[in-house]
Structures are given as structure tokens and as C-alpha cells.
PDB file of N, CA and C in Angstrom:
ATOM      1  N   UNK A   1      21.474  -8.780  17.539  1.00  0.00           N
ATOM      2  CA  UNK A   1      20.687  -7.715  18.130  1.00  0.00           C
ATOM      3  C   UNK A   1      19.669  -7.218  17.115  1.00  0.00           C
ATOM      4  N   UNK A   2      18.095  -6.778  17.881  1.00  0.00           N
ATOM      5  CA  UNK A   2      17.503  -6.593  16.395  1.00  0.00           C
ATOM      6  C   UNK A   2      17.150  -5.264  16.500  1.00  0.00           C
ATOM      7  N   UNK A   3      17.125  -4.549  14.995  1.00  0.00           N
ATOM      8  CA  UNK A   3      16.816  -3.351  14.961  1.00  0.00           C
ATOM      9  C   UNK A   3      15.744  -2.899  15.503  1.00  0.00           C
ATOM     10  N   UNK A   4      15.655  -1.526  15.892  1.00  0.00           N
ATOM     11  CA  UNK A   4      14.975  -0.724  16.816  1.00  0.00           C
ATOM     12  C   UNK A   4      14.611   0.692  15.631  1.00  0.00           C
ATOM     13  N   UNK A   5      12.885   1.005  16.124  1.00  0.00           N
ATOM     14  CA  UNK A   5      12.578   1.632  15.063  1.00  0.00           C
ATOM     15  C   UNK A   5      13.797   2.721  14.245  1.00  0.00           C
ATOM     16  N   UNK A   6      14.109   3.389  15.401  1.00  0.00           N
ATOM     17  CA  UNK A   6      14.975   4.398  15.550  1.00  0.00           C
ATOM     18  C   UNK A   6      16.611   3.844  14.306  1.00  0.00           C
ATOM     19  N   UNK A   7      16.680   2.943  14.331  1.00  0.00           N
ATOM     20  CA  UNK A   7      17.710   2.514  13.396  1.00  0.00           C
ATOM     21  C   UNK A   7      16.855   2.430  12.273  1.00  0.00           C
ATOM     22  N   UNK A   8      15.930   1.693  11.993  1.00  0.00           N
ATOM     23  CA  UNK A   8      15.154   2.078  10.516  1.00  0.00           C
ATOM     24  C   UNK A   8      14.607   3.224  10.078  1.00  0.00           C
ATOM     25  N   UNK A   9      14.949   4.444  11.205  1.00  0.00           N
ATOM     26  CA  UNK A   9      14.388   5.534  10.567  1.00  0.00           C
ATOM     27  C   UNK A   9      15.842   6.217   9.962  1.00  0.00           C
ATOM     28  N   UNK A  10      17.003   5.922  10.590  1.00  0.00           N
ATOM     29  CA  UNK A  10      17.827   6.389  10.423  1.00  0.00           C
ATOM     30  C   UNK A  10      18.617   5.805   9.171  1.00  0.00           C
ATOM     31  N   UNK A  11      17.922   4.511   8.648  1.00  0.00           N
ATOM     32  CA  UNK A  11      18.748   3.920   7.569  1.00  0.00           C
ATOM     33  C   UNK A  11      18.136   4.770   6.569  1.00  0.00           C
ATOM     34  N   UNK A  12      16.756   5.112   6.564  1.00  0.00           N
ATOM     35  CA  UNK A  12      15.855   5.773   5.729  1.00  0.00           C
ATOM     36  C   UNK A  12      16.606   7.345   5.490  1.00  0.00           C
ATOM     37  N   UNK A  13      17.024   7.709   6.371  1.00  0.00           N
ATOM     38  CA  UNK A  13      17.820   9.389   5.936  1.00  0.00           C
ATOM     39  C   UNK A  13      16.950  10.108   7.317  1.00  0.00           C
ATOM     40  N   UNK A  14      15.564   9.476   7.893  1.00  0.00           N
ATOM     41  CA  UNK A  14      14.876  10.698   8.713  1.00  0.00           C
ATOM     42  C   UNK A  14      15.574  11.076   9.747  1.00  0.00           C
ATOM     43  N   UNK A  15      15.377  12.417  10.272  1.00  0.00           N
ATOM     44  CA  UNK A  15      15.983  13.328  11.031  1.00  0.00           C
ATOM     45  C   UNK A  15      15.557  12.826  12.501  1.00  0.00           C
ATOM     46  N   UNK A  16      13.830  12.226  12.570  1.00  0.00           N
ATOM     47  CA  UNK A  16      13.292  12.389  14.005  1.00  0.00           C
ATOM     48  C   UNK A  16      14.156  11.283  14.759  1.00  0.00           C
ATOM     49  N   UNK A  17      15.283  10.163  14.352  1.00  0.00           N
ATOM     50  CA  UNK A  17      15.664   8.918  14.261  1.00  0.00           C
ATOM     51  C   UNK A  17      17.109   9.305  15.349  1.00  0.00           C
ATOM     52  N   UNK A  18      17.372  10.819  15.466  1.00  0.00           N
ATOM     53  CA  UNK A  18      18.395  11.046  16.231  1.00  0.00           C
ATOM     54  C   UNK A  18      17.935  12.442  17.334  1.00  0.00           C
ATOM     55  N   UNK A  19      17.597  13.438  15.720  1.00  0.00           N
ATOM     56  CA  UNK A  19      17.544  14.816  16.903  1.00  0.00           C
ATOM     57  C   UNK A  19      15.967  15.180  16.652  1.00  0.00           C
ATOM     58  N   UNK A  20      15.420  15.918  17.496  1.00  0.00           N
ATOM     59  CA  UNK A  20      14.384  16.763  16.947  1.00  0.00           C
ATOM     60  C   UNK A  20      14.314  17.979  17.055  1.00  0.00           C
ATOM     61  N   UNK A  21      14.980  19.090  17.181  1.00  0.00           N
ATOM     62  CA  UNK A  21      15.042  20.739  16.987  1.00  0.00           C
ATOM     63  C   UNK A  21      13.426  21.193  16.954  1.00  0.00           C
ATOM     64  N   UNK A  22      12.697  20.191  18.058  1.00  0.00           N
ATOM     65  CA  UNK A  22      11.497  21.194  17.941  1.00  0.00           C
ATOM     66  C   UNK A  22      10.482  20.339  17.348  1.00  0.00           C
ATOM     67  N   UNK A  23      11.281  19.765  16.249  1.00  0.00           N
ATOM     68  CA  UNK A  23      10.069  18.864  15.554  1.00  0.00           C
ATOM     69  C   UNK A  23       9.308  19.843  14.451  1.00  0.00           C
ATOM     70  N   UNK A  24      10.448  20.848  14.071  1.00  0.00           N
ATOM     71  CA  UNK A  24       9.530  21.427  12.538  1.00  0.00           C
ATOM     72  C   UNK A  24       9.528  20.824  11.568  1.00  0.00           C
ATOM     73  N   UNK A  25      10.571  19.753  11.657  1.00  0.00           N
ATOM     74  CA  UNK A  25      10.172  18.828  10.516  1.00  0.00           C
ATOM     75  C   UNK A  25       9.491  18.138  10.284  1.00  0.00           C
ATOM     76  N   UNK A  26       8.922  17.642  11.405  1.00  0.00           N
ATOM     77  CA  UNK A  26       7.950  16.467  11.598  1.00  0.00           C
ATOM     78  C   UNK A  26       6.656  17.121  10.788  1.00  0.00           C
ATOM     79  N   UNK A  27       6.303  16.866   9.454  1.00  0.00           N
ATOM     80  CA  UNK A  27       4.841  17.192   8.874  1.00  0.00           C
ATOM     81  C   UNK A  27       4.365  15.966   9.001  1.00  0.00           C
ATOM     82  N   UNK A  28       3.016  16.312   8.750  1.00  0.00           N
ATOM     83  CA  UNK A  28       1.939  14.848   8.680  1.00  0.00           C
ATOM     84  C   UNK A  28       2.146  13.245   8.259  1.00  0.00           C
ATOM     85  N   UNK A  29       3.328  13.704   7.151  1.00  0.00           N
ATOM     86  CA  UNK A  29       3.375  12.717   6.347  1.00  0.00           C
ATOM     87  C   UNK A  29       4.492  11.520   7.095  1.00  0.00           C
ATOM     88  N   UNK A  30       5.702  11.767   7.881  1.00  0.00           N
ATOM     89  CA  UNK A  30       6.618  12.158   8.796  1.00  0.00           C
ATOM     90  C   UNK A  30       5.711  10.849   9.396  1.00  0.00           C
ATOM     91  N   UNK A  31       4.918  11.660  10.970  1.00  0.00           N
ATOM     92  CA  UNK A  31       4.019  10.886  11.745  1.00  0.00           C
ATOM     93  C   UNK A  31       3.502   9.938  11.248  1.00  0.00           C
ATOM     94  N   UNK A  32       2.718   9.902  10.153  1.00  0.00           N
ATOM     95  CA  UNK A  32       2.047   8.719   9.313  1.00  0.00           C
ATOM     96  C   UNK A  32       2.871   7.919   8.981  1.00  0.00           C
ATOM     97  N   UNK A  33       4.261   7.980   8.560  1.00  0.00           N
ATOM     98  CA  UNK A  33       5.605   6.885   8.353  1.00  0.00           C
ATOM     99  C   UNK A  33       5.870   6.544   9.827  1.00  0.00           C
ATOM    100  N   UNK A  34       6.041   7.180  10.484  1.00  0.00           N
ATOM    101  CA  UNK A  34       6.165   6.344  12.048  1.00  0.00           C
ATOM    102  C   UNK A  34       5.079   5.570  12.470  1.00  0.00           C
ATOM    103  N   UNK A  35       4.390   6.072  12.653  1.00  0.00           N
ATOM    104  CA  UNK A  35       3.199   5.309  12.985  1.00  0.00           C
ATOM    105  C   UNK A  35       3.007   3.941  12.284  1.00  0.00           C
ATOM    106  N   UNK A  36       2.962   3.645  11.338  1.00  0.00           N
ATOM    107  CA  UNK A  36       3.083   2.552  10.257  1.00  0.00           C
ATOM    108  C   UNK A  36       4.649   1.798  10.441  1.00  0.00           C
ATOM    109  N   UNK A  37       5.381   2.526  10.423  1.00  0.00           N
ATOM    110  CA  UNK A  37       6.883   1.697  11.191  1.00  0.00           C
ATOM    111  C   UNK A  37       6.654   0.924  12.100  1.00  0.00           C
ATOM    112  N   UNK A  38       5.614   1.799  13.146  1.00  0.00           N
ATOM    113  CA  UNK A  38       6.090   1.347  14.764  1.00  0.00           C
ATOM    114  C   UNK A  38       5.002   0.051  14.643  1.00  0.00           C
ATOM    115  N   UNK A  39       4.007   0.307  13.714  1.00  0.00           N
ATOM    116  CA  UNK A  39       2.656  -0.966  13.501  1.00  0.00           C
ATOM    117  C   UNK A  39       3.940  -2.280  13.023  1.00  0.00           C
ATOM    118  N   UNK A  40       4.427  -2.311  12.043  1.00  0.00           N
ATOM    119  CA  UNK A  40       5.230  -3.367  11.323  1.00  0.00           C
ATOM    120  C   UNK A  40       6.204  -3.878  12.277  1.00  0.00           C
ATOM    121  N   UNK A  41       7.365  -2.750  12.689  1.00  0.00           N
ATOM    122  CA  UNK A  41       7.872  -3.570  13.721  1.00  0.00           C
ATOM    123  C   UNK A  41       7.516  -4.336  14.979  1.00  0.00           C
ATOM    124  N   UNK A  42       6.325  -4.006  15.965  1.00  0.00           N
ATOM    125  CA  UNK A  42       5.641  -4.843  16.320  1.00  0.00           C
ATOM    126  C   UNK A  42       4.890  -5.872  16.335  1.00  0.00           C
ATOM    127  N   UNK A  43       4.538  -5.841  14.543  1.00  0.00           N
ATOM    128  CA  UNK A  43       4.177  -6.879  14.102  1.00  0.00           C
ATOM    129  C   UNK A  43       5.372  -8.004  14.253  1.00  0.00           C
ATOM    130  N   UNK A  44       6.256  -7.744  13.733  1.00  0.00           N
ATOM    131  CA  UNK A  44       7.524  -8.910  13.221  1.00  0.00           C
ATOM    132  C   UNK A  44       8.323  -8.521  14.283  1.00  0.00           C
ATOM    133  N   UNK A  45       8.348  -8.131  15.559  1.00  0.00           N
ATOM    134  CA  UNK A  45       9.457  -8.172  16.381  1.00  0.00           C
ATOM    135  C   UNK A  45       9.934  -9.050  16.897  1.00  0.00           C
ATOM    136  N   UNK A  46       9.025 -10.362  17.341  1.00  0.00           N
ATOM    137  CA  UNK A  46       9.636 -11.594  17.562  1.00  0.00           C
ATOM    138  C   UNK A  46      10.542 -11.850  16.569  1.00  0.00           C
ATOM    139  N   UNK A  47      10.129 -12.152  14.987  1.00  0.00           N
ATOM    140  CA  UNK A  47      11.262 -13.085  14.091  1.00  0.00           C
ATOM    141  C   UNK A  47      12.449 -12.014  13.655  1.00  0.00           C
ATOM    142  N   UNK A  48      12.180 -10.454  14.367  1.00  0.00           N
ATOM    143  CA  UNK A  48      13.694 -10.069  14.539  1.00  0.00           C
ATOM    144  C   UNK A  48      14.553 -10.144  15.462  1.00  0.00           C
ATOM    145  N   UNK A  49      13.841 -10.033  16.576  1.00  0.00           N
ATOM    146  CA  UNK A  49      14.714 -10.499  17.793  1.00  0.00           C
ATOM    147  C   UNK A  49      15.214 -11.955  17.807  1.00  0.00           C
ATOM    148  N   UNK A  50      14.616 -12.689  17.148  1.00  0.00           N
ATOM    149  CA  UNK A  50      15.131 -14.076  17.633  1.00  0.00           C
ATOM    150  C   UNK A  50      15.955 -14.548  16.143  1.00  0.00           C
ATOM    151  N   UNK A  51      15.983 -13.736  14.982  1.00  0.00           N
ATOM    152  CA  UNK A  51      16.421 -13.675  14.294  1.00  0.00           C
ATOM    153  C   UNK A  51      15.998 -14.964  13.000  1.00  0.00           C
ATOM    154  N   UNK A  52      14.394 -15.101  13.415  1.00  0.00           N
ATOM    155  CA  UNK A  52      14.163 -16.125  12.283  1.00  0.00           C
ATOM    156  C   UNK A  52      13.486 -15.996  11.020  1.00  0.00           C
ATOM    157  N   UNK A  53      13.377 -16.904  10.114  1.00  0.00           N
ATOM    158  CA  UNK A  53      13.106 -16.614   9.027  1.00  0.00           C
ATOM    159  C   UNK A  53      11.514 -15.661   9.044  1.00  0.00           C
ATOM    160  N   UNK A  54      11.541 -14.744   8.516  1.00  0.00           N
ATOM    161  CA  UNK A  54      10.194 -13.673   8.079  1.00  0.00           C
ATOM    162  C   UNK A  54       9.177 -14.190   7.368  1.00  0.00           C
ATOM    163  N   UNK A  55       7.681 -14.321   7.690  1.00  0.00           N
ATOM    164  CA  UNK A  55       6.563 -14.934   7.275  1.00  0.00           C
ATOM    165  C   UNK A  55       6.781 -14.589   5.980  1.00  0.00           C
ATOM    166  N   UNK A  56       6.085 -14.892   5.064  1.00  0.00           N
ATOM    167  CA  UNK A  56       5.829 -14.812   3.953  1.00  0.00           C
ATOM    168  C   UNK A  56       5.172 -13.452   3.953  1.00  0.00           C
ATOM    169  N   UNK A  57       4.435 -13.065   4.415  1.00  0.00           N
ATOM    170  CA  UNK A  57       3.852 -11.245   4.682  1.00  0.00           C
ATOM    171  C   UNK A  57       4.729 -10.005   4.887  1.00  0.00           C
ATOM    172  N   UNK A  58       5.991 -10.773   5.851  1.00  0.00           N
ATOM    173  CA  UNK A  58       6.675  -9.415   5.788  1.00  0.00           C
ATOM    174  C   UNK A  58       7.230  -8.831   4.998  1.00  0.00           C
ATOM    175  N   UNK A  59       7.663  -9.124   3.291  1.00  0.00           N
ATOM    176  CA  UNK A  59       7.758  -8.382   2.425  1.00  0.00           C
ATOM    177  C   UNK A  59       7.033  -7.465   1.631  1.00  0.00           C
ATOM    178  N   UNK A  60       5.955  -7.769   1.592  1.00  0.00           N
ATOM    179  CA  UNK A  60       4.154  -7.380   1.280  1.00  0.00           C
ATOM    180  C   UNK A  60       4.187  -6.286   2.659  1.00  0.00           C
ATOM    181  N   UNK A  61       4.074  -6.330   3.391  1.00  0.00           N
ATOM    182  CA  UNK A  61       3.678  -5.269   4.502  1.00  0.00           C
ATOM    183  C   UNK A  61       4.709  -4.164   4.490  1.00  0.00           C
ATOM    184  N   UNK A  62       5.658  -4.786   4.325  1.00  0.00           N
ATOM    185  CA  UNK A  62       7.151  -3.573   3.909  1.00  0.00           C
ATOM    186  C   UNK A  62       7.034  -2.922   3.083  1.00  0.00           C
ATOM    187  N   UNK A  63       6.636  -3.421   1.471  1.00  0.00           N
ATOM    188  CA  UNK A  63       6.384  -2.788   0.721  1.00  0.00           C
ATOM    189  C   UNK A  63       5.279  -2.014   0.284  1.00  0.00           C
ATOM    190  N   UNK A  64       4.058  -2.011   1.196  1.00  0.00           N
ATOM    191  CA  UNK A  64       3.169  -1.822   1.328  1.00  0.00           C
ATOM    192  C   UNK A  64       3.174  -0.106   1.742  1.00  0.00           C
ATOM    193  N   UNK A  65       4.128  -0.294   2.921  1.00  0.00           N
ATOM    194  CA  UNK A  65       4.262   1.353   3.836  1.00  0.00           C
ATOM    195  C   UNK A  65       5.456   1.785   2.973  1.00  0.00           C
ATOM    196  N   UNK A  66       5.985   0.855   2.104  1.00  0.00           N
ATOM    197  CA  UNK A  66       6.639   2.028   1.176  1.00  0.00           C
ATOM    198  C   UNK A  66       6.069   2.942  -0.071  1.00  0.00           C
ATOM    199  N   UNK A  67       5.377   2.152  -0.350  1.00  0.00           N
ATOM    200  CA  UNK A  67       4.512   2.466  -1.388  1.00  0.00           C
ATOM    201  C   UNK A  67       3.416   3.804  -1.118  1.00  0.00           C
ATOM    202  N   UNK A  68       3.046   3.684   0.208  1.00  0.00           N
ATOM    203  CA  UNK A  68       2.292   4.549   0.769  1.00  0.00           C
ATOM    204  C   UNK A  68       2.832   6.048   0.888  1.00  0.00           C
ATOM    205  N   UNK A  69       4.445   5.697   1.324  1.00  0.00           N
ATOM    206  CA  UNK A  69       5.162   6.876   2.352  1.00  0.00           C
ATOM    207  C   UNK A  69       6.269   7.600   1.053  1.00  0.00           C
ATOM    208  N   UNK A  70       6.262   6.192   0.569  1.00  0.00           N
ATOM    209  CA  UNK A  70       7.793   6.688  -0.156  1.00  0.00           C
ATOM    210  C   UNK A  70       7.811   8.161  -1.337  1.00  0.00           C
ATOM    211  N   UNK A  71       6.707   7.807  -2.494  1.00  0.00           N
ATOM    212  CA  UNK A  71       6.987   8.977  -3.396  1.00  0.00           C
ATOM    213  C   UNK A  71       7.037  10.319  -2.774  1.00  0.00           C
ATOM    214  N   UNK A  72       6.408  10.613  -1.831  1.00  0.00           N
ATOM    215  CA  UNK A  72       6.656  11.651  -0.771  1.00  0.00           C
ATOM    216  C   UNK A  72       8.103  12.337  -0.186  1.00  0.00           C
ATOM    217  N   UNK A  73       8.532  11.404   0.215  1.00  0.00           N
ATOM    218  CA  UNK A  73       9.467  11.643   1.217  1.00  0.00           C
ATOM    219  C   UNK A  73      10.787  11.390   0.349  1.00  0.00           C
ATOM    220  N   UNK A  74      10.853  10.487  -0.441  1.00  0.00           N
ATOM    221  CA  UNK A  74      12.354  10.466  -1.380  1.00  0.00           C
ATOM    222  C   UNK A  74      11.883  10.828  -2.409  1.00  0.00           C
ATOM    223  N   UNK A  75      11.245  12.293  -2.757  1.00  0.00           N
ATOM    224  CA  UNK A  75      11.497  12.912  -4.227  1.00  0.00           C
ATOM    225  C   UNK A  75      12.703  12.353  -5.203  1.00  0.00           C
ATOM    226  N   UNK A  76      11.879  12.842  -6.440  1.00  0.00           N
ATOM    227  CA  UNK A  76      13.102  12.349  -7.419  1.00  0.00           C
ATOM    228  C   UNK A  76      13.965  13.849  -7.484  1.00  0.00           C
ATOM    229  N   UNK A  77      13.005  14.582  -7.027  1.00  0.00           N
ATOM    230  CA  UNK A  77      13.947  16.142  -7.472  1.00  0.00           C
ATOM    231  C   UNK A  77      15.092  16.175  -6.420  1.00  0.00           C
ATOM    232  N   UNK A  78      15.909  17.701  -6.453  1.00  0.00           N
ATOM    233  CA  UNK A  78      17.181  17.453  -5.333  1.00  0.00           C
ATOM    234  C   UNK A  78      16.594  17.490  -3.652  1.00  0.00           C
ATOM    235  N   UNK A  79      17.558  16.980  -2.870  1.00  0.00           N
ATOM    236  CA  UNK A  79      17.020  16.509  -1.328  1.00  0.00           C
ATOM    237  C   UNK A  79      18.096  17.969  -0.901  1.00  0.00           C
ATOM    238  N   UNK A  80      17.428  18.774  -0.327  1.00  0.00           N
ATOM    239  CA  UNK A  80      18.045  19.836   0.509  1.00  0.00           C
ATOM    240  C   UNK A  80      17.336  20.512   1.500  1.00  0.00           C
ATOM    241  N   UNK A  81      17.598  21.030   2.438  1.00  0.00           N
ATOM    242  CA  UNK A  81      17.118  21.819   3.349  1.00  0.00           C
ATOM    243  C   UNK A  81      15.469  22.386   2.820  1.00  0.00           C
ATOM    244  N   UNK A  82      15.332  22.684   1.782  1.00  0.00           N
ATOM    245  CA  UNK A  82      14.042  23.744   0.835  1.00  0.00           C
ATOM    246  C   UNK A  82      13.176  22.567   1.099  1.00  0.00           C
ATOM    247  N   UNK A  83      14.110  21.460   0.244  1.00  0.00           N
ATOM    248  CA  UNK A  83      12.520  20.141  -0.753  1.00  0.00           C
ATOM    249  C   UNK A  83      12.625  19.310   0.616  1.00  0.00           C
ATOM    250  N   UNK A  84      13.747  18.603   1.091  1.00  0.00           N
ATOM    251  CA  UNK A  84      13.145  17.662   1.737  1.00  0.00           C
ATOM    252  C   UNK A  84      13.296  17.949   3.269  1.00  0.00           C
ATOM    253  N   UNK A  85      13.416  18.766   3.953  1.00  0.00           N
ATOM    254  CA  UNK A  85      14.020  19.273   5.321  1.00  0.00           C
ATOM    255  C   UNK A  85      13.893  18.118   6.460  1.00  0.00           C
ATOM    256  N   UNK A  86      12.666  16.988   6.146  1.00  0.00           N
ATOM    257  CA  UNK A  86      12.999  16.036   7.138  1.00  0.00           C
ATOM    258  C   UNK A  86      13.668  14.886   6.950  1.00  0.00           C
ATOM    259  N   UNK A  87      14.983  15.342   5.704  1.00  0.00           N
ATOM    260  CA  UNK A  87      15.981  14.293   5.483  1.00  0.00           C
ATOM    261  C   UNK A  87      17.141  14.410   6.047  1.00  0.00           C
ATOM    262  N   UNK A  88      18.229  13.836   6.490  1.00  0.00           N
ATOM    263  CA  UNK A  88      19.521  14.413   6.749  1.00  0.00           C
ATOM    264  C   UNK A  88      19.890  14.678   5.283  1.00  0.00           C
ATOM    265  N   UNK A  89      20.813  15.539   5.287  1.00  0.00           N
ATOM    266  CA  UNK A  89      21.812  15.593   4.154  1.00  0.00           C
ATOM    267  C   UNK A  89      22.464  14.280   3.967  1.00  0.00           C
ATOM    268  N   UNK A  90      22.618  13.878   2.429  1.00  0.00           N
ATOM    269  CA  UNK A  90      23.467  12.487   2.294  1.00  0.00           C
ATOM    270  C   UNK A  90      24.642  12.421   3.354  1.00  0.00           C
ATOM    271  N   UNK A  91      25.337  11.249   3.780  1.00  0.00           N
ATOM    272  CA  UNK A  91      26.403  11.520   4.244  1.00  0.00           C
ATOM    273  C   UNK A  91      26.783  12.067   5.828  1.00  0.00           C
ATOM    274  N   UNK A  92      25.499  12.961   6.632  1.00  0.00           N
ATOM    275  CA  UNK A  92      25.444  13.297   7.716  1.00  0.00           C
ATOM    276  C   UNK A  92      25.827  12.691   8.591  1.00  0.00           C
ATOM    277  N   UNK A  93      25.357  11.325   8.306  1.00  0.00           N
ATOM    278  CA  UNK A  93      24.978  10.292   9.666  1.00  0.00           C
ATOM    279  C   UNK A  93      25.332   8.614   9.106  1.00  0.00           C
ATOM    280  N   UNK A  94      26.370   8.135   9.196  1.00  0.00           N
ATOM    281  CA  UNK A  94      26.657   7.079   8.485  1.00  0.00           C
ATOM    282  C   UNK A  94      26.021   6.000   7.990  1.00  0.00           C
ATOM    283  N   UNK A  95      24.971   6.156   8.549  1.00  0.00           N
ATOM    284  CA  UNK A  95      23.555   5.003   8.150  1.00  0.00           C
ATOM    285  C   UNK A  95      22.744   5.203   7.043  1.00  0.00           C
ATOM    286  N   UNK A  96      22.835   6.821   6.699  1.00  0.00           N
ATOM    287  CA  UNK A  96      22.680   7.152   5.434  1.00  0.00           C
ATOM    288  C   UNK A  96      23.912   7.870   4.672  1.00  0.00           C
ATOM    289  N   UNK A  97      24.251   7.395   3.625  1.00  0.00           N
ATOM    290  CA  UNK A  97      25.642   7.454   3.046  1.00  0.00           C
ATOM    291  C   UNK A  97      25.355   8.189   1.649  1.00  0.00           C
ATOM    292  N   UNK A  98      24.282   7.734   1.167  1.00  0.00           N
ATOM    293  CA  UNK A  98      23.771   8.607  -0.168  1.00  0.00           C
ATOM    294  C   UNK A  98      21.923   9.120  -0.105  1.00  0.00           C
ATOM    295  N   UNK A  99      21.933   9.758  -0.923  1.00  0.00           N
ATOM    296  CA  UNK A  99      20.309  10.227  -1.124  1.00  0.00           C
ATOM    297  C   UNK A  99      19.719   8.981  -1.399  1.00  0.00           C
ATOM    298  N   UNK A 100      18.457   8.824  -1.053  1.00  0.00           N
ATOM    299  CA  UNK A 100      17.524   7.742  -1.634  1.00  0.00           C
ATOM    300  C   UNK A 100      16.762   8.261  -2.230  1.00  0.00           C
ATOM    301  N   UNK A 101      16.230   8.152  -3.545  1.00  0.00           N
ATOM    302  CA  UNK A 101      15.231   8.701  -4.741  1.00  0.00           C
ATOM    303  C   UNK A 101      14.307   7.274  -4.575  1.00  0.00           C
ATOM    304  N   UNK A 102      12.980   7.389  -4.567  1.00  0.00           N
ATOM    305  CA  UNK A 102      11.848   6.582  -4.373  1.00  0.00           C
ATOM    306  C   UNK A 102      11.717   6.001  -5.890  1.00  0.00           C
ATOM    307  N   UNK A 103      11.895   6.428  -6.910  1.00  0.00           N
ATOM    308  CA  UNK A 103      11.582   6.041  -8.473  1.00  0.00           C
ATOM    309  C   UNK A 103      12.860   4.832  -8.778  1.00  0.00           C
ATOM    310  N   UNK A 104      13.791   5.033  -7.773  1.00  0.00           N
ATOM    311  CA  UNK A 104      15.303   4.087  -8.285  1.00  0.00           C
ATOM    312  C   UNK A 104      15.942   3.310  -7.346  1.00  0.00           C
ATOM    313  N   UNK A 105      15.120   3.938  -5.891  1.00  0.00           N
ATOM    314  CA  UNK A 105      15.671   2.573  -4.520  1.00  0.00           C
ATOM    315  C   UNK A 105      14.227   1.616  -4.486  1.00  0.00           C
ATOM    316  N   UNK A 106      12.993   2.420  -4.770  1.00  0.00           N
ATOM    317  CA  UNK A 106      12.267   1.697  -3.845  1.00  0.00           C
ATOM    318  C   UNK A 106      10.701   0.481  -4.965  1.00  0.00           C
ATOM    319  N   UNK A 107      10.875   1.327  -6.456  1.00  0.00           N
ATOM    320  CA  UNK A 107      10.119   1.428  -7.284  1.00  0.00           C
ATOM    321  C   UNK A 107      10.445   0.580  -8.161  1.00  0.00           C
ATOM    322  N   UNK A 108      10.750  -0.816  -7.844  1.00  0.00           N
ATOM    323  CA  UNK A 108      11.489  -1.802  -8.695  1.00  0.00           C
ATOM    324  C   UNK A 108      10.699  -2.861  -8.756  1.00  0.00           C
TER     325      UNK A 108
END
């Protein structure tokens, strides 16, 4: 079965991936990571659904909207309600199990 945006937002820690309370979390930056999600997974949705090997681009394009989205959204400082409010708390939601820091998951 192949993932659905909504599961990659939720592996990521984002909140919009289950509930939205309104959508005060949703800032600019938020929309601009979806939007760019929903571009990539349409790009490559065939070789996930059918489960075949990924062009040579789709690592480059992945890392591309991380690079863009990430220092933003996974601060290195602490993730709480204040700094990052459109994260779950580690642990909330089993798909995210720990914090992700952008300088040490994504910056390698």
C-alpha cells in the first residue's frame, strides 16, 4: 500500500496530518511544506503505488523540500507548544516517537 500525503506528514511530527483545531497552526511556512509534499508525491506516485524502484531524481527532489522547509520547522532549540506549536509533542502519535532536530535528522 503506498503512502498517502497525510502519512508523510505525520511521520514528520505535523499536526495538520490528523487534526486541525481551526488551523492556528497552520503558518505560511506549514502550507508551503504541503504544497511542495503534495507537488512530489504526485510526481512519484506511480513508483509508489506500484512499488518500483525511484528515478534517480527522487532523492534530489526530497532533499530539495527538505532543505527548503526543514531548518524552520525542526529547530535545534526545544519543540513545545511556545517554539514549535505545529509539531505534535514527541510520542503523541506513534508515527512520531521522538523530536526531529533538522541539524541531526536531516543535515547529513
Amino acid at each position: 500500500m503506498a503512502l498517502k500525503v497525510g502519512d508523510i506528514l505525520k511521520r514528520l511530527g505535523l499536526r495538520g496530518a490528523i487534526i486541525r483545531y481551526g488551523e492556528q497552526w497552520k503558518t505560511q511556512e506549514i502550507k508551503d511544506l504541503e504544497e511542495d509534499i503534495r507537488a512530489f508525491y504526485q510526481k512519484y506516485e506511480p513508483y509508489l503505488k506500484r512499488e518500483e524502484d525511484y528515478p534517480f531524481e527522487f532523492n534530489t527532489d526530497l532533499n530539495d523540500v527538505l532543505q527548503r522547509h526543514g531548518p524552520r520547522l525542526w529547530p535545534d532549540g526545544p519543540h513545545n507548544e511556545g517554539s514549535t506549536f505545529w509539531l505534535f509533542p514527541a510520542g503523541e502519535i506513534d508515527e512520531y516517537p521522538e523530536d526531529i532536530y533538522f541539524s541531526r535528522h536531516f543535515d547529513k
